[in-house]
Structure formats: C-alpha cells, structure tokens
C-alpha atoms as a PDB file:
ATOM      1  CA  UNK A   1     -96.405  32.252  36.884  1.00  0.00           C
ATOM      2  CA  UNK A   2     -96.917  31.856  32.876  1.00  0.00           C
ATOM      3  CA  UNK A   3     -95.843  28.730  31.009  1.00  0.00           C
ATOM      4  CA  UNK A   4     -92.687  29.383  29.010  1.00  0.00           C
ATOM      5  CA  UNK A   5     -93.353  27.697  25.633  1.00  0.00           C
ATOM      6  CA  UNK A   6     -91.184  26.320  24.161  1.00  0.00           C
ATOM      7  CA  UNK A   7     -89.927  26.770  20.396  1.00  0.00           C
ATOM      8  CA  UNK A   8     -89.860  23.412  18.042  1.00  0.00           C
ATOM      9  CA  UNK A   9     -88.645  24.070  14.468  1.00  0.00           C
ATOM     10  CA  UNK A  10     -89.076  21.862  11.479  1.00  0.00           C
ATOM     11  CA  UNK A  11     -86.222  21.794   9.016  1.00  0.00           C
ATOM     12  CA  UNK A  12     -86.821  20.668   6.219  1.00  0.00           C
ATOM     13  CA  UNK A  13     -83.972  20.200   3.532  1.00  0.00           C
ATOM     14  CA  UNK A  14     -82.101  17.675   0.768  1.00  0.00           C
ATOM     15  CA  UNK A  15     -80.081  15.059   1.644  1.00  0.00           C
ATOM     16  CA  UNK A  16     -79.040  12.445  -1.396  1.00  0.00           C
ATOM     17  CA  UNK A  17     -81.673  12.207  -3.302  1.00  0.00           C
ATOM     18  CA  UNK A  18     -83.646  12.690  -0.708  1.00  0.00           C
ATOM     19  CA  UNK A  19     -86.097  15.241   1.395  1.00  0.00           C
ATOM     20  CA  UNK A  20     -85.798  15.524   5.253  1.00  0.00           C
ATOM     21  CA  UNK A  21     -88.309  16.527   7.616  1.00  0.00           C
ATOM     22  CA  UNK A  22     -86.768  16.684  11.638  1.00  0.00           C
ATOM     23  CA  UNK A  23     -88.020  18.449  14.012  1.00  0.00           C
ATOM     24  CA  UNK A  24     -85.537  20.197  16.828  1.00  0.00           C
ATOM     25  CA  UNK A  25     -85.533  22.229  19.320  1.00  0.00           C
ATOM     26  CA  UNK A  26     -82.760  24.640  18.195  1.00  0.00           C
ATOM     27  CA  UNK A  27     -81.202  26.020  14.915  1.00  0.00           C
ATOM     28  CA  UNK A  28     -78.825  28.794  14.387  1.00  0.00           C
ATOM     29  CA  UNK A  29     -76.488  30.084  11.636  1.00  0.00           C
ATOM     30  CA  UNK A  30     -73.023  27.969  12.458  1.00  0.00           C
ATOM     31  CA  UNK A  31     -69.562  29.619  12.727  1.00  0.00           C
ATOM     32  CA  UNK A  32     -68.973  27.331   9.780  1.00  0.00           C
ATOM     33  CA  UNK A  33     -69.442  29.329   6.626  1.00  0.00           C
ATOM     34  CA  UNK A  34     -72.897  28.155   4.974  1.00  0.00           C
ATOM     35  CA  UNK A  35     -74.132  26.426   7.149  1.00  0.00           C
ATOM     36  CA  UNK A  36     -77.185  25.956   9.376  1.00  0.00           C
ATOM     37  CA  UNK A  37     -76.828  24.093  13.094  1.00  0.00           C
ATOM     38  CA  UNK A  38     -79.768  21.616  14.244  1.00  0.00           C
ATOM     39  CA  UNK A  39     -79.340  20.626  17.911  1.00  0.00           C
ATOM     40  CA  UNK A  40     -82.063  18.497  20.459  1.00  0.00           C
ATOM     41  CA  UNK A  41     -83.802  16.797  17.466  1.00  0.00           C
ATOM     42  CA  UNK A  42     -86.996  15.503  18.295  1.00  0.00           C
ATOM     43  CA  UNK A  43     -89.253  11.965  17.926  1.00  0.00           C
ATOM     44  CA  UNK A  44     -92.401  11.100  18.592  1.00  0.00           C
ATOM     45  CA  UNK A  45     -92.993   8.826  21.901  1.00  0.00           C
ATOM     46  CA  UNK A  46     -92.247   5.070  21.554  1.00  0.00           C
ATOM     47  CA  UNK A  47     -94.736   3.792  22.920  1.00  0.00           C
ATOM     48  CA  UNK A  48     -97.148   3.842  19.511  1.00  0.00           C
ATOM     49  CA  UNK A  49     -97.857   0.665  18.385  1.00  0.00           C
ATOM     50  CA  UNK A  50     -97.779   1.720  14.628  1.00  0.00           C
ATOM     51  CA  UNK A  51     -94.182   2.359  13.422  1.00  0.00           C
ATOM     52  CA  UNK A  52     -93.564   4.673  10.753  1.00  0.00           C
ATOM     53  CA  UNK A  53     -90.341   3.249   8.957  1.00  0.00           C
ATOM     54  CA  UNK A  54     -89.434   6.689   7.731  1.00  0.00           C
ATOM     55  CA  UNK A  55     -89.066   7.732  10.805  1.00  0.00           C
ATOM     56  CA  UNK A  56     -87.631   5.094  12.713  1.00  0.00           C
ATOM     57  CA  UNK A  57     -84.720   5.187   9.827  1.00  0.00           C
ATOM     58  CA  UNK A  58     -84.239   8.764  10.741  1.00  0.00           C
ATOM     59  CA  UNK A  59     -83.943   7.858  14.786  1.00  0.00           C
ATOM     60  CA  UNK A  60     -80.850   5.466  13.521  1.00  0.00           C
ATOM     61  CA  UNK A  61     -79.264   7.434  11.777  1.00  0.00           C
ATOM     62  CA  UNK A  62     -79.128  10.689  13.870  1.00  0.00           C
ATOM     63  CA  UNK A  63     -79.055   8.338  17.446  1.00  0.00           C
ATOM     64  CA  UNK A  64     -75.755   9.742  19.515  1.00  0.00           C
ATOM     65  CA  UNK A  65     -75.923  13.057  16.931  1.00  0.00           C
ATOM     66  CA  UNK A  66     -75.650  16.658  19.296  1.00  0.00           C
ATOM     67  CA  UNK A  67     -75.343  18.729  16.473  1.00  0.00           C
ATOM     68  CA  UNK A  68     -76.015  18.427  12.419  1.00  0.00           C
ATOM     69  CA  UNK A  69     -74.745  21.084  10.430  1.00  0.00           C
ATOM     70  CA  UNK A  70     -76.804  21.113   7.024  1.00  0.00           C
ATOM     71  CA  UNK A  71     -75.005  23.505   3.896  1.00  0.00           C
ATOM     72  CA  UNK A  72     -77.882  26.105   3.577  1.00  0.00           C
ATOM     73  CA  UNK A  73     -77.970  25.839  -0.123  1.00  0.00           C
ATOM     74  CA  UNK A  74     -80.064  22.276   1.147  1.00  0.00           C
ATOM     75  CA  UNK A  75     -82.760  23.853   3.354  1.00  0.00           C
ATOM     76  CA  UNK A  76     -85.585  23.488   1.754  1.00  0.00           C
ATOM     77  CA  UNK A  77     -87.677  25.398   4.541  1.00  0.00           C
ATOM     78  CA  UNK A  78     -87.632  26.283   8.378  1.00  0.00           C
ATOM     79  CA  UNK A  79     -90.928  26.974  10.037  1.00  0.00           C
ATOM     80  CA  UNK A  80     -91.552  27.326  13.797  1.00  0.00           C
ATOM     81  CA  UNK A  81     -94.390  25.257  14.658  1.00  0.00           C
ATOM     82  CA  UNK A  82     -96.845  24.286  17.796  1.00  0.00           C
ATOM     83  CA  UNK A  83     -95.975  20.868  18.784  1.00  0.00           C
ATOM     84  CA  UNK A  84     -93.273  18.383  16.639  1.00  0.00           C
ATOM     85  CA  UNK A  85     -94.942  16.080  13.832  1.00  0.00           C
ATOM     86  CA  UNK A  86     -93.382  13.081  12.942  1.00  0.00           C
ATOM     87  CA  UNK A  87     -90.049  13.004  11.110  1.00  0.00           C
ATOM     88  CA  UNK A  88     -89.547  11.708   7.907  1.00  0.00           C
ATOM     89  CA  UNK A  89     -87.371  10.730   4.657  1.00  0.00           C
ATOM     90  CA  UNK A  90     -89.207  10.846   1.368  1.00  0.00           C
ATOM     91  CA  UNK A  91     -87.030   9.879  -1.957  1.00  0.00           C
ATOM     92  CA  UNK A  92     -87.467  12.597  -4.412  1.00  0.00           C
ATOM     93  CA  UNK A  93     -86.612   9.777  -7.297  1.00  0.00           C
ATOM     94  CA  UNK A  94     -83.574  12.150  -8.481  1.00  0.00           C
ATOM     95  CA  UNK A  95     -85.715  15.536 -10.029  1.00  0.00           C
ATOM     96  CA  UNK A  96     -84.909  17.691  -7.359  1.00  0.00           C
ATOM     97  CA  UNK A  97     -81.367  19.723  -7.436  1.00  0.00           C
ATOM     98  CA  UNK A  98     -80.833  21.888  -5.058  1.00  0.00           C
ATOM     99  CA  UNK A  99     -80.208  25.175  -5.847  1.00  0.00           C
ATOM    100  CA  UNK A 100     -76.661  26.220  -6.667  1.00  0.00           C
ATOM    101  CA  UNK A 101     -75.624  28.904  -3.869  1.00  0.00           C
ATOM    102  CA  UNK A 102     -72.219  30.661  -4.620  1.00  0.00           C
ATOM    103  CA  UNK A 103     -70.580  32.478  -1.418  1.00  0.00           C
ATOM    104  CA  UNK A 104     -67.285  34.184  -2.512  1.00  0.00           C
ATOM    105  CA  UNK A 105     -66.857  36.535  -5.065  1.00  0.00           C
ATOM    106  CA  UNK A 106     -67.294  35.817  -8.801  1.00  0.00           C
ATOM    107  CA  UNK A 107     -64.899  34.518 -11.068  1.00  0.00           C
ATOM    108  CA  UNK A 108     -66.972  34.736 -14.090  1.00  0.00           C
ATOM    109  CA  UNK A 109     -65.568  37.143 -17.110  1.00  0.00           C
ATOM    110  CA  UNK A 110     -62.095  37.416 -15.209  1.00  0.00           C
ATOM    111  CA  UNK A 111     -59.180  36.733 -16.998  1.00  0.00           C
END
C-alpha cells in the first residue's frame, strides 16, 4: 500500500509591522468574507538544543489557537512545500504596507 503524503503549506503574510512565516497543515478560503483559514500549525521538534527566539515567540502566541483567520489582503504568499521549515517573525521596520484590497462595489465618482 502507497504512503499518503501529506500536504504542509507555508503562509506567509503581514501582521503589525511585521512578516509571518507558519507552517500548517491546512488552509482554505473561510466563510468569513476575505479571509483565509490556517488550522494544525506546525513547529519544529523540541528537543533541539539551539532555540530560535523567532520561533519560540510564534509557539506562544498561537499555543491553544485551532484556527487563525488572516484578511487576504495580508498574505504575502502560500506555497505547498516538502517537509515544514522553521517558523518565524521578522520586523519589516515599518516600509511594508500591505496592499489595499477593496471587496464591495465602488463608491468612487458617485454622488
């Protein structure tokens, strides 16, 4: 019988300032209008001895979390990938805005 593999996303997206990498086992478009659903995230084993701060900041903060749902005008990038990396938080120093995403109909020139 053939190994089922498994698919392990990265999302990648902005989050305060800030640039996300996680790694999960499932995303989907939500129910909730513009948004993306992240479920099962995914950590590299304890046991290293080297801790990556960036990461461990990340398990904290998503620890008890079933389900994120990240406004899709944040996602950076999705990519379906081989085995999960390690997840991290890099500060973008305030130069990145995302890009402004408009979902109902236009307003502009209406009087």
């Amino acid at each position: 019988m053939a190994e089922e593999k498994k698919q392990i996303y990265r999302v990648i997206f902005l989050n305060q300032e800030e640039v996300y990498e996680v790694y999960a086992k499932n995303i989907y478009q939500s129910d909730l209008f513009g948004f993306i659903e992240v479920e099962e995230f995914l950590f590299g084993e304890r046991s290293q001895i080297v801790v990556d701060p960036s990461e461990e900041k990340l398990k904290n903060e998503l620890e008890g979390v079933v389900r994120s749902f990240i406004p899709m005008g944040a996602i950076v990038r999705i990519d379906e990938v081989e085995k999960e990396g390690v997840a991290k938080v890099v500060s973008t120093g305030g130069k990145v805005t995302p890009f402004p995403i408009q979902f109902g109909p236009s307003t502009r020139g209406k009087k």
